[in-house]
PDB file of N, CA and C in Angstrom:
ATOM      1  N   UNK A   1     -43.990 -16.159 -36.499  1.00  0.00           N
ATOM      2  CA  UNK A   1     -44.657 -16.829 -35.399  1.00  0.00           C
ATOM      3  C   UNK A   1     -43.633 -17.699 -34.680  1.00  0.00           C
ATOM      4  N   UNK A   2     -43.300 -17.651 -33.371  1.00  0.00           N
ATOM      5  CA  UNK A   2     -42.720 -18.573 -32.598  1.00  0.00           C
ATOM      6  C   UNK A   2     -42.597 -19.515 -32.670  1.00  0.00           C
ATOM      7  N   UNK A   3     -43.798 -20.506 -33.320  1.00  0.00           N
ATOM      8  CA  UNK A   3     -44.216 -21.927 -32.904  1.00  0.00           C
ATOM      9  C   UNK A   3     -43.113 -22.198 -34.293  1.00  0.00           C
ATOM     10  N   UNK A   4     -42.519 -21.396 -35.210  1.00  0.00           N
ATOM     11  CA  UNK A   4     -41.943 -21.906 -36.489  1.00  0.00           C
ATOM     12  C   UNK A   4     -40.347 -21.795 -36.232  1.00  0.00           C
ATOM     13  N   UNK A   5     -39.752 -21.117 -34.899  1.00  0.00           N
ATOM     14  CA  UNK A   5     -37.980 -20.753 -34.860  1.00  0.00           C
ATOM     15  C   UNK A   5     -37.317 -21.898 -34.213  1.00  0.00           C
ATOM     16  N   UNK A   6     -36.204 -22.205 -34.589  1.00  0.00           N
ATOM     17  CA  UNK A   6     -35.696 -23.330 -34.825  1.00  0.00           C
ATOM     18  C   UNK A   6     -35.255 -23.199 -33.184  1.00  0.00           C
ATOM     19  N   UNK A   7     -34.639 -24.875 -32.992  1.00  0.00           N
ATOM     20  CA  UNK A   7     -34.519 -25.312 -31.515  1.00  0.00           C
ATOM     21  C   UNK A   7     -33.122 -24.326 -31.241  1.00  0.00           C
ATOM     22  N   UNK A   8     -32.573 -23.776 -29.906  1.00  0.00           N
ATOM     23  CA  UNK A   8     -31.485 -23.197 -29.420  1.00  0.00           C
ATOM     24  C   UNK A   8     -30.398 -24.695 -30.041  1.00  0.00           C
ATOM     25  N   UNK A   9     -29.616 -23.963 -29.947  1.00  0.00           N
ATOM     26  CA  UNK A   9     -28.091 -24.869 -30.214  1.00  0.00           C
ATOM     27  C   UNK A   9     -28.081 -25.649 -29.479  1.00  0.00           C
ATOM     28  N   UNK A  10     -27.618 -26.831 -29.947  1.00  0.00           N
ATOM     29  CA  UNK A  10     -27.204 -27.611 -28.962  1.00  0.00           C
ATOM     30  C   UNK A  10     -28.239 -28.636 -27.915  1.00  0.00           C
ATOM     31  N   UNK A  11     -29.737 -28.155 -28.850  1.00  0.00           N
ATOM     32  CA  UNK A  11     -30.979 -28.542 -28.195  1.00  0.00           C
ATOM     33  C   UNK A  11     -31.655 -29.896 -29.309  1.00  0.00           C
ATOM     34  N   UNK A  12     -32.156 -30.685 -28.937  1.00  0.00           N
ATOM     35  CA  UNK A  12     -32.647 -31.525 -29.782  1.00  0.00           C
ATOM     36  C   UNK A  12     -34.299 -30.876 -30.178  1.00  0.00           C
ATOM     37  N   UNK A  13     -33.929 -30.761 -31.580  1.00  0.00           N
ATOM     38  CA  UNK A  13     -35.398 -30.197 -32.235  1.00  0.00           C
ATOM     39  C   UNK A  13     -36.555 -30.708 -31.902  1.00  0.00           C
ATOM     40  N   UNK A  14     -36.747 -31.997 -31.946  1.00  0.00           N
ATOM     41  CA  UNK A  14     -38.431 -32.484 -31.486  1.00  0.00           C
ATOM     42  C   UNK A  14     -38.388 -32.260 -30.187  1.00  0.00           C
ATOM     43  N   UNK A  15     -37.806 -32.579 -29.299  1.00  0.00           N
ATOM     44  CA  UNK A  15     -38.266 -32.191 -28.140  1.00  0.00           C
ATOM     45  C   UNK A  15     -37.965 -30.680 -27.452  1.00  0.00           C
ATOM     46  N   UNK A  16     -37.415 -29.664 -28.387  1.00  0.00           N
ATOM     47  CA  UNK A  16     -37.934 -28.700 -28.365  1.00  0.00           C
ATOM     48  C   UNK A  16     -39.028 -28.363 -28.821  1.00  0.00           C
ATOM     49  N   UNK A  17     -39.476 -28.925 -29.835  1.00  0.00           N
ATOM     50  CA  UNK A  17     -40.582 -28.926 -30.056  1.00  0.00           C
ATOM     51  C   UNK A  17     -41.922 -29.386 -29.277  1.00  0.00           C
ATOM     52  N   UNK A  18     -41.904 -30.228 -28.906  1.00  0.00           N
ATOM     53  CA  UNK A  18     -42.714 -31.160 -27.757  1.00  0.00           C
ATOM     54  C   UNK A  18     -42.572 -30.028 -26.261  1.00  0.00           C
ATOM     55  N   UNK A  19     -41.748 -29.562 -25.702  1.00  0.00           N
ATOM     56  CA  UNK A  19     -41.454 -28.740 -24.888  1.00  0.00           C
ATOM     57  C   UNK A  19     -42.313 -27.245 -24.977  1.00  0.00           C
ATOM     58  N   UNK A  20     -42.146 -26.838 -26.092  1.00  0.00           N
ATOM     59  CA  UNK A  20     -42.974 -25.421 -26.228  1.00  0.00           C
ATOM     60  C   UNK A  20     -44.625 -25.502 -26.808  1.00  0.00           C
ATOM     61  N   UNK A  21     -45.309 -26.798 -26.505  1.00  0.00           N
ATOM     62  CA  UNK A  21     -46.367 -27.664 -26.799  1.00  0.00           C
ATOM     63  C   UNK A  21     -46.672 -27.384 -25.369  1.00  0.00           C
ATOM     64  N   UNK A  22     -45.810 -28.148 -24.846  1.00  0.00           N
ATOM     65  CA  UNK A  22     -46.071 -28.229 -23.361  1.00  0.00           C
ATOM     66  C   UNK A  22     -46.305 -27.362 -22.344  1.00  0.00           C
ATOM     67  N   UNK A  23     -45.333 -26.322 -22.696  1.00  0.00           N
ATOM     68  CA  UNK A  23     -45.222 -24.784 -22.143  1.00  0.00           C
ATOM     69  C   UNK A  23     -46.914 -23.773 -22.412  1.00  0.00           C
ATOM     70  N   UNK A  24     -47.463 -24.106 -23.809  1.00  0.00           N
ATOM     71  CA  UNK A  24     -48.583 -23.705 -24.753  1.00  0.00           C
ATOM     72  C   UNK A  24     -49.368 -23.647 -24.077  1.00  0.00           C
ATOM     73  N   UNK A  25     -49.717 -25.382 -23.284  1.00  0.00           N
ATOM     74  CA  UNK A  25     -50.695 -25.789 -22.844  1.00  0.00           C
ATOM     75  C   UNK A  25     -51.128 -25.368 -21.467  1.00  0.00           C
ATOM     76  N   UNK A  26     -49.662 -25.525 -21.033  1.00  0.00           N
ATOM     77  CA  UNK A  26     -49.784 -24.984 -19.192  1.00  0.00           C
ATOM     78  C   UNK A  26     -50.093 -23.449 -19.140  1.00  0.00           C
ATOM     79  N   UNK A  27     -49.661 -22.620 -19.903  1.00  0.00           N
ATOM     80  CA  UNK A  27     -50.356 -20.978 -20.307  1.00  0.00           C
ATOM     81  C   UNK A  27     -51.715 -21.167 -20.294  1.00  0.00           C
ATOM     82  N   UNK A  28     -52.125 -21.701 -21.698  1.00  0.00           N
ATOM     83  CA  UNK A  28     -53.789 -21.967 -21.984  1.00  0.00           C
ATOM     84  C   UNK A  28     -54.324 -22.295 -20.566  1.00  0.00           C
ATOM     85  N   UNK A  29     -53.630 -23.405 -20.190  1.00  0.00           N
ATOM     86  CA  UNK A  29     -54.761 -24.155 -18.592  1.00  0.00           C
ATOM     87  C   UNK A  29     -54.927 -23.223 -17.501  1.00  0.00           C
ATOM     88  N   UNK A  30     -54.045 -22.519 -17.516  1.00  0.00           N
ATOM     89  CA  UNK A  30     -53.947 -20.912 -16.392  1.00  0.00           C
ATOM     90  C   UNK A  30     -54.674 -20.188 -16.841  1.00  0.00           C
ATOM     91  N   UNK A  31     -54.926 -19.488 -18.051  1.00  0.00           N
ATOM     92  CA  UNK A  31     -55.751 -19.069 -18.782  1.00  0.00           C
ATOM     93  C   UNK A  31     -57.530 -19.228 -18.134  1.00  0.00           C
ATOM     94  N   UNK A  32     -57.163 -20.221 -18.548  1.00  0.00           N
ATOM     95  CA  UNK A  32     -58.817 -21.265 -18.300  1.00  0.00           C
ATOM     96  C   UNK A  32     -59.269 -21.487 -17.195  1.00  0.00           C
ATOM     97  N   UNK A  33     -58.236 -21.600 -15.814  1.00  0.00           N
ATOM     98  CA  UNK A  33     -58.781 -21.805 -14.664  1.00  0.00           C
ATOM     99  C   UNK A  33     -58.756 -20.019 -14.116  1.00  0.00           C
ATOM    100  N   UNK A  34     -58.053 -18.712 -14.590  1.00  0.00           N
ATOM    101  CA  UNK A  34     -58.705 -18.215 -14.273  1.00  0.00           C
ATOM    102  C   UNK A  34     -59.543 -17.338 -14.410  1.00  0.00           C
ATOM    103  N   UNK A  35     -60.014 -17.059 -16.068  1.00  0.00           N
ATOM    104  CA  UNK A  35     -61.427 -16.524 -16.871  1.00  0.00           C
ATOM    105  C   UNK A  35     -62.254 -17.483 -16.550  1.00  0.00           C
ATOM    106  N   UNK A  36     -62.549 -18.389 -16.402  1.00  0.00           N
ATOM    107  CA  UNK A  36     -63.735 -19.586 -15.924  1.00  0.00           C
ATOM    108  C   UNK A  36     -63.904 -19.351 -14.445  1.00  0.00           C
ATOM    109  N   UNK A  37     -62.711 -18.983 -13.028  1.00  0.00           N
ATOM    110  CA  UNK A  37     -63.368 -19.122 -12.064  1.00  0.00           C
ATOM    111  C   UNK A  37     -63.784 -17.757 -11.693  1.00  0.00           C
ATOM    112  N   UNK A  38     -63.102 -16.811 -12.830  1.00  0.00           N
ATOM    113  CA  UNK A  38     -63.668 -15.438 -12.609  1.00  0.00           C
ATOM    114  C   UNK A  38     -65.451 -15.347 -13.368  1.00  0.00           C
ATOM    115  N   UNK A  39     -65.337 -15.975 -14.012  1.00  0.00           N
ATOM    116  CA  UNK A  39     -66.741 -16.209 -14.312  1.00  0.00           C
ATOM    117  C   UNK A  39     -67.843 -16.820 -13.759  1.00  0.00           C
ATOM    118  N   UNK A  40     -67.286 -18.175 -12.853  1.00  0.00           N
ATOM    119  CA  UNK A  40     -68.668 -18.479 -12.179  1.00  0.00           C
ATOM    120  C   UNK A  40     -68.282 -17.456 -10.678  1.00  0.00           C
ATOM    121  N   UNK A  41     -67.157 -17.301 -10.112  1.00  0.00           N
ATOM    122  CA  UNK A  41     -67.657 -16.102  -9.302  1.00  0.00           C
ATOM    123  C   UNK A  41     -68.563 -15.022  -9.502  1.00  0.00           C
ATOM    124  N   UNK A  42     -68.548 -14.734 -10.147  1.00  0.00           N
ATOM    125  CA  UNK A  42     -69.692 -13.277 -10.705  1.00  0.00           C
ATOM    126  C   UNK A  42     -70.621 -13.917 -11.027  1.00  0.00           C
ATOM    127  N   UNK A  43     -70.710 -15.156 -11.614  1.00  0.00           N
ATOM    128  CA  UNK A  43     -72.182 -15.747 -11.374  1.00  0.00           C
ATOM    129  C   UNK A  43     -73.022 -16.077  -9.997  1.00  0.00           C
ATOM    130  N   UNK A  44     -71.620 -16.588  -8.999  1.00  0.00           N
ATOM    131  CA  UNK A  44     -72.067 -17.255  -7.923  1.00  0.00           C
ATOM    132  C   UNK A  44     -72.520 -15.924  -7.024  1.00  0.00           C
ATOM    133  N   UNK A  45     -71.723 -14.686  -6.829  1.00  0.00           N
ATOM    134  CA  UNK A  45     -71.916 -13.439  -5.955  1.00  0.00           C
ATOM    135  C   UNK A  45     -72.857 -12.567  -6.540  1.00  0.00           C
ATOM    136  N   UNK A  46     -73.609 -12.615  -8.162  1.00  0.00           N
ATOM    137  CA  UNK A  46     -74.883 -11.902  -8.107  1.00  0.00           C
ATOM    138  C   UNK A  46     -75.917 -12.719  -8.185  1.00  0.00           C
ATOM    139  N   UNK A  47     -75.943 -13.988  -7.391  1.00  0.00           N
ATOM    140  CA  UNK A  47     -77.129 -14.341  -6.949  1.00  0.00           C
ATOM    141  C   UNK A  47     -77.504 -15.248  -7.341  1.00  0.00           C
ATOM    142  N   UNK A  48     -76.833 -15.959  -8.122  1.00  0.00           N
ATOM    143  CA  UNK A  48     -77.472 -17.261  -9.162  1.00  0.00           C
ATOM    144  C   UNK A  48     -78.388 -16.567 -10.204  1.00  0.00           C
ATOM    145  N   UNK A  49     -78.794 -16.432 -10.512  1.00  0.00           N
ATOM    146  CA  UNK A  49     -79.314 -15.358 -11.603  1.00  0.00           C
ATOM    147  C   UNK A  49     -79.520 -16.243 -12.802  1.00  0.00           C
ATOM    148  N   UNK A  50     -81.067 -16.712 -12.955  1.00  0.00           N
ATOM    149  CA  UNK A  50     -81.566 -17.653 -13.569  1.00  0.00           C
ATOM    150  C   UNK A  50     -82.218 -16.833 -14.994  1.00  0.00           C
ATOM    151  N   UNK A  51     -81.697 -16.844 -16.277  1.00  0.00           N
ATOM    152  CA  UNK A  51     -81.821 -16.532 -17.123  1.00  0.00           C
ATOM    153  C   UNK A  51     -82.879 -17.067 -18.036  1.00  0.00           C
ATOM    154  N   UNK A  52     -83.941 -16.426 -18.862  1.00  0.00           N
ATOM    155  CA  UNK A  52     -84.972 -17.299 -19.915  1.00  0.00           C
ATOM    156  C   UNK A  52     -85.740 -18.401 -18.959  1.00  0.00           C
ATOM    157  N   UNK A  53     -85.710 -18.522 -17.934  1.00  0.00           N
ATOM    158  CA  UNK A  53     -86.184 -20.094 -17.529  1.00  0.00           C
ATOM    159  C   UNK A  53     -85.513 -21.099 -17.143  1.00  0.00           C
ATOM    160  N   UNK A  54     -84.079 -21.071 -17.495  1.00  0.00           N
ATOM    161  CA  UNK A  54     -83.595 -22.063 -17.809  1.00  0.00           C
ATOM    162  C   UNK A  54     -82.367 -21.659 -15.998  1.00  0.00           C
ATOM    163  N   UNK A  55     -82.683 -23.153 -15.648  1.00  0.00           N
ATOM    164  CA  UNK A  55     -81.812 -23.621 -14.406  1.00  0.00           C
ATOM    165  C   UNK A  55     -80.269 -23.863 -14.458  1.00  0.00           C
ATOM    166  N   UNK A  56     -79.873 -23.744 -15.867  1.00  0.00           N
ATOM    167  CA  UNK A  56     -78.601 -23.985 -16.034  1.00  0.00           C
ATOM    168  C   UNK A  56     -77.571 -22.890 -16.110  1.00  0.00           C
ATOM    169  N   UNK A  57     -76.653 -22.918 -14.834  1.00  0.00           N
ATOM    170  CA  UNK A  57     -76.194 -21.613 -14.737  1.00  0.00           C
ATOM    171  C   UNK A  57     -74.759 -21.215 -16.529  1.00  0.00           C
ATOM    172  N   UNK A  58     -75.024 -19.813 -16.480  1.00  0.00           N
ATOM    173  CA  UNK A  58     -74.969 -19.667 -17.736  1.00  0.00           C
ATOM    174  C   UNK A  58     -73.075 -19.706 -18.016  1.00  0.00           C
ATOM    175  N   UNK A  59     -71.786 -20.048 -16.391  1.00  0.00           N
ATOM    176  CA  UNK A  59     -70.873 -19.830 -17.040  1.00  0.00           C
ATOM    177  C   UNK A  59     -70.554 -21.747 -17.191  1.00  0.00           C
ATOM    178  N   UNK A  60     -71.585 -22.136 -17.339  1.00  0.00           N
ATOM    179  CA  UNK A  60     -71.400 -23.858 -17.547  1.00  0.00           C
ATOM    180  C   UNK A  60     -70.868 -23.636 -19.125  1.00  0.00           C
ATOM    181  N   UNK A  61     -71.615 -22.603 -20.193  1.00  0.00           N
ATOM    182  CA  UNK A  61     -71.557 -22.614 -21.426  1.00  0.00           C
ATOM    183  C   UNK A  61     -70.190 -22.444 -21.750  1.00  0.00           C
ATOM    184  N   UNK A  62     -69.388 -21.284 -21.441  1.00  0.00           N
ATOM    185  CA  UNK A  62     -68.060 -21.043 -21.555  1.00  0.00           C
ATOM    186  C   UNK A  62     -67.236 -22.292 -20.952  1.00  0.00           C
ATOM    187  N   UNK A  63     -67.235 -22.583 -19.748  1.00  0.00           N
ATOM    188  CA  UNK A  63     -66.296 -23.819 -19.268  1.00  0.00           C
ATOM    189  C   UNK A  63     -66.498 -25.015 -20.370  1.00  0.00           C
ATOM    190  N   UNK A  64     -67.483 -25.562 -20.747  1.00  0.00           N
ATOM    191  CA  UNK A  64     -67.858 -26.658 -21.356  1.00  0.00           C
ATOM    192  C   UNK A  64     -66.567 -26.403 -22.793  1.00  0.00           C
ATOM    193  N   UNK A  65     -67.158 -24.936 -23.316  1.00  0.00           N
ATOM    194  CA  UNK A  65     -67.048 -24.598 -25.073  1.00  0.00           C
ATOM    195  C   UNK A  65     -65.277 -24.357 -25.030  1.00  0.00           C
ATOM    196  N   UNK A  66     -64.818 -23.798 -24.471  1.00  0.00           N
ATOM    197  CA  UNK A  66     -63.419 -22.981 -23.893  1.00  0.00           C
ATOM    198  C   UNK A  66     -63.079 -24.605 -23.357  1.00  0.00           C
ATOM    199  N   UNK A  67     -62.983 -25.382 -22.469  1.00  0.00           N
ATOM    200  CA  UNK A  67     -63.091 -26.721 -22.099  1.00  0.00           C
ATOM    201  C   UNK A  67     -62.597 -27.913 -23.438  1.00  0.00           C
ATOM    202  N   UNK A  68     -63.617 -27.999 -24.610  1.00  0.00           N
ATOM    203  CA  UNK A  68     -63.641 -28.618 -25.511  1.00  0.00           C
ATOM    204  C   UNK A  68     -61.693 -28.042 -26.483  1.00  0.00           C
ATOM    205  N   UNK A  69     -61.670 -27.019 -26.381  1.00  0.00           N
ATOM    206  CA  UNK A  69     -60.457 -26.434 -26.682  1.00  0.00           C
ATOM    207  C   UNK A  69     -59.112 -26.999 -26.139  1.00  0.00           C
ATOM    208  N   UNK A  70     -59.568 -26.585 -25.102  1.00  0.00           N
ATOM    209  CA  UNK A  70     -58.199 -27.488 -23.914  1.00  0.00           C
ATOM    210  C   UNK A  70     -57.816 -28.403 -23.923  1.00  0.00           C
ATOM    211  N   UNK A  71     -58.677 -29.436 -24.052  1.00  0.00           N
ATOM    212  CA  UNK A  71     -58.833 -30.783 -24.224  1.00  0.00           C
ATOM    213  C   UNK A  71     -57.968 -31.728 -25.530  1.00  0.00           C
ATOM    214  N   UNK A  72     -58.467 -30.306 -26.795  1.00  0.00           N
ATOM    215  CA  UNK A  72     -57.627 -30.551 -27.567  1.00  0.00           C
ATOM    216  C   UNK A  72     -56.191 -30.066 -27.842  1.00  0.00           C
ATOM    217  N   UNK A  73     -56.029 -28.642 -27.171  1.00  0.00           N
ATOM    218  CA  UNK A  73     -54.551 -29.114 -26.580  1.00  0.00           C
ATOM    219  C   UNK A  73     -54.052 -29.587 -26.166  1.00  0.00           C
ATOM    220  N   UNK A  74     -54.531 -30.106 -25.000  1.00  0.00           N
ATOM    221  CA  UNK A  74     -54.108 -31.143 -24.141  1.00  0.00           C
ATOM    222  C   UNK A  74     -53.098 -32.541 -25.015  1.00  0.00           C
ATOM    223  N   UNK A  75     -53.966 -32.813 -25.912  1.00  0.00           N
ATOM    224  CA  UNK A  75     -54.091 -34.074 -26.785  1.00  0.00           C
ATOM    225  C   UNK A  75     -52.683 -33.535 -27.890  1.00  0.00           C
ATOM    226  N   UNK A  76     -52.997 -32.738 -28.130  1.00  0.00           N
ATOM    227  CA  UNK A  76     -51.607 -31.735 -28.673  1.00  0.00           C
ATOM    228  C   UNK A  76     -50.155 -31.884 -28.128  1.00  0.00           C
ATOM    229  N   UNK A  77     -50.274 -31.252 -26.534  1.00  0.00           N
ATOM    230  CA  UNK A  77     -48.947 -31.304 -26.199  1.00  0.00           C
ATOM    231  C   UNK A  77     -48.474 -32.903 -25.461  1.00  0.00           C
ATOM    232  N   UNK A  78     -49.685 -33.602 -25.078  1.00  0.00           N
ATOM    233  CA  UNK A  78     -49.322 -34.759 -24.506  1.00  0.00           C
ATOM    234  C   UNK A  78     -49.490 -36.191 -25.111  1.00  0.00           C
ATOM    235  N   UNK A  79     -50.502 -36.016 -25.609  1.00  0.00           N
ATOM    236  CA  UNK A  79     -50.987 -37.774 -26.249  1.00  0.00           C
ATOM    237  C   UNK A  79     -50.301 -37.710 -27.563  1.00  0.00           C
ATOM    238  N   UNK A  80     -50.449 -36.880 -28.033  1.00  0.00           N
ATOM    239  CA  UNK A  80     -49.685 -36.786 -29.748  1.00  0.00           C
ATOM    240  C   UNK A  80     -49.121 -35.852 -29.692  1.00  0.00           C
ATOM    241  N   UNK A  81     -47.677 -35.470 -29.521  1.00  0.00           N
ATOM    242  CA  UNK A  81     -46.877 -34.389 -29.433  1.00  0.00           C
ATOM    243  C   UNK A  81     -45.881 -34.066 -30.568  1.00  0.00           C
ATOM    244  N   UNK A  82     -45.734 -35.534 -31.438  1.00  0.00           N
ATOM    245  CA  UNK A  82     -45.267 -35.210 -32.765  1.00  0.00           C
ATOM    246  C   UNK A  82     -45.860 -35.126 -33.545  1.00  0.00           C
ATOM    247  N   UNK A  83     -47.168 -35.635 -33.472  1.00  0.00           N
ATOM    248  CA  UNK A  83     -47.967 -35.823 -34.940  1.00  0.00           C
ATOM    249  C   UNK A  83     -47.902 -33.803 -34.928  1.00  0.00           C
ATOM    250  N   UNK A  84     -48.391 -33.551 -36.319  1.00  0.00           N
ATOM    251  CA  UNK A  84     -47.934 -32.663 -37.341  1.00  0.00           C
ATOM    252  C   UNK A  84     -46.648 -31.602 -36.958  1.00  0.00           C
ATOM    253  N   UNK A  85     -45.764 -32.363 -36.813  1.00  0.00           N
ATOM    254  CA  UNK A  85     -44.847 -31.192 -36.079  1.00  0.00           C
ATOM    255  C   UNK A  85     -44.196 -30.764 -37.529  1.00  0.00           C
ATOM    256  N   UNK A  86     -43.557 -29.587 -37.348  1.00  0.00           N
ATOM    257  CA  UNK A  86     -43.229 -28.648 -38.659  1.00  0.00           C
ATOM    258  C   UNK A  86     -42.100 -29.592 -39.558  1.00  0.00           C
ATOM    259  N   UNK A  87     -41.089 -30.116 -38.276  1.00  0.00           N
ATOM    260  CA  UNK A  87     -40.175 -30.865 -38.900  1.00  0.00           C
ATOM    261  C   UNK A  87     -40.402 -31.621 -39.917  1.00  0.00           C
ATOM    262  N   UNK A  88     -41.289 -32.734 -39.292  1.00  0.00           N
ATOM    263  CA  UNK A  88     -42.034 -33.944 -40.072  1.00  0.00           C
ATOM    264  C   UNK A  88     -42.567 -33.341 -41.521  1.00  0.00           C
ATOM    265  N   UNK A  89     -43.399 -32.206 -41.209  1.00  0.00           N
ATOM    266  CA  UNK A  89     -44.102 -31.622 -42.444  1.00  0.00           C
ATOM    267  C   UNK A  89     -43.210 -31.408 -43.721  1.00  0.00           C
ATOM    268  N   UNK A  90     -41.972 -30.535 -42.976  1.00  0.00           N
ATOM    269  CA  UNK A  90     -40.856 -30.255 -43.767  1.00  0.00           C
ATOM    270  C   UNK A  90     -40.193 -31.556 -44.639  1.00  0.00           C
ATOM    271  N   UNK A  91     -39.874 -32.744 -43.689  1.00  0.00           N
ATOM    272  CA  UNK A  91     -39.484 -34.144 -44.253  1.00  0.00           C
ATOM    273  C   UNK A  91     -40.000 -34.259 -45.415  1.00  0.00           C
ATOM    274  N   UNK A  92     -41.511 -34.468 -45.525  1.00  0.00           N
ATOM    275  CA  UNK A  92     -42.470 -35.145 -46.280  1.00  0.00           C
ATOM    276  C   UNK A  92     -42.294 -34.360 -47.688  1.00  0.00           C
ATOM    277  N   UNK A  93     -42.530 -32.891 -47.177  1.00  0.00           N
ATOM    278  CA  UNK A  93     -42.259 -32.290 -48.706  1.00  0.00           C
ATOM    279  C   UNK A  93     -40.778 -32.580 -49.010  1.00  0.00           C
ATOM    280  N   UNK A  94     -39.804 -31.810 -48.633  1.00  0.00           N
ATOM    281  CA  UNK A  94     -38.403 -32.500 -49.086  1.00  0.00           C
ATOM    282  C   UNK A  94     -38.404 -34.033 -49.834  1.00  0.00           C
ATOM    283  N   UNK A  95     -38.880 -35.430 -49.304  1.00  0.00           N
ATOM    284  CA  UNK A  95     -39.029 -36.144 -49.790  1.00  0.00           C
ATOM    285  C   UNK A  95     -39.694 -36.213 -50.682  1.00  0.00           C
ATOM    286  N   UNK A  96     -40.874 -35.579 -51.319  1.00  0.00           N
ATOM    287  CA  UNK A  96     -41.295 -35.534 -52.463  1.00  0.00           C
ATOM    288  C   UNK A  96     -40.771 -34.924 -53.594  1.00  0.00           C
ATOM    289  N   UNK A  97     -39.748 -34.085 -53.773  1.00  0.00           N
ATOM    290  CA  UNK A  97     -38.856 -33.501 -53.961  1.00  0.00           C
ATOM    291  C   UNK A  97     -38.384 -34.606 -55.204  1.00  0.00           C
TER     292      UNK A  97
END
């Protein structure tokens, strides 16, 4: 897996690390803006199309659920970008050692 090969030469490891977090996220968010606006388009062009009763159009469910995901990447590559990074992980065991 990618997320585990060591930084290029000459590169400082955590923030290679922090960097391909970052890279992760901006994929995912492209991702998301465009399966979500391809989804309420096809909601919005067959008509609004009111399902069971219920007034709540149905690609609110995916944006919200797919949404909740992001969010926590988000929090991943930006608010906490070292917490569990492999390095650190690696430290901790070595030090127990």
């Amino acid at each position: 897996m990618s997320h585990y090969q060591q930084a290029p030469e000459g590169k400082d490891p955590e923030l290679w690390e922090v960097a391909k977090k970052r890279a992760s996220f901006k994929g995912h968010l492209i991702s998301y803006v465009i399966v979500n606006g391809f989804l309420w388009a096809m909601w919005y062009f067959s008509g609004h199309r009111i399902y069971n009763g219920s007034s709540i159009p149905w690609p609110l469910w995916t944006t919200l659920g797919w949404g909740i995901g992001l969010a926590f990447h988000f929090a991943g590559a930006y608010v906490f970008p070292k917490i569990n990074s492999v390095e650190r992980e690696y430290q901790k065991l070595k030090n127990k050692q």
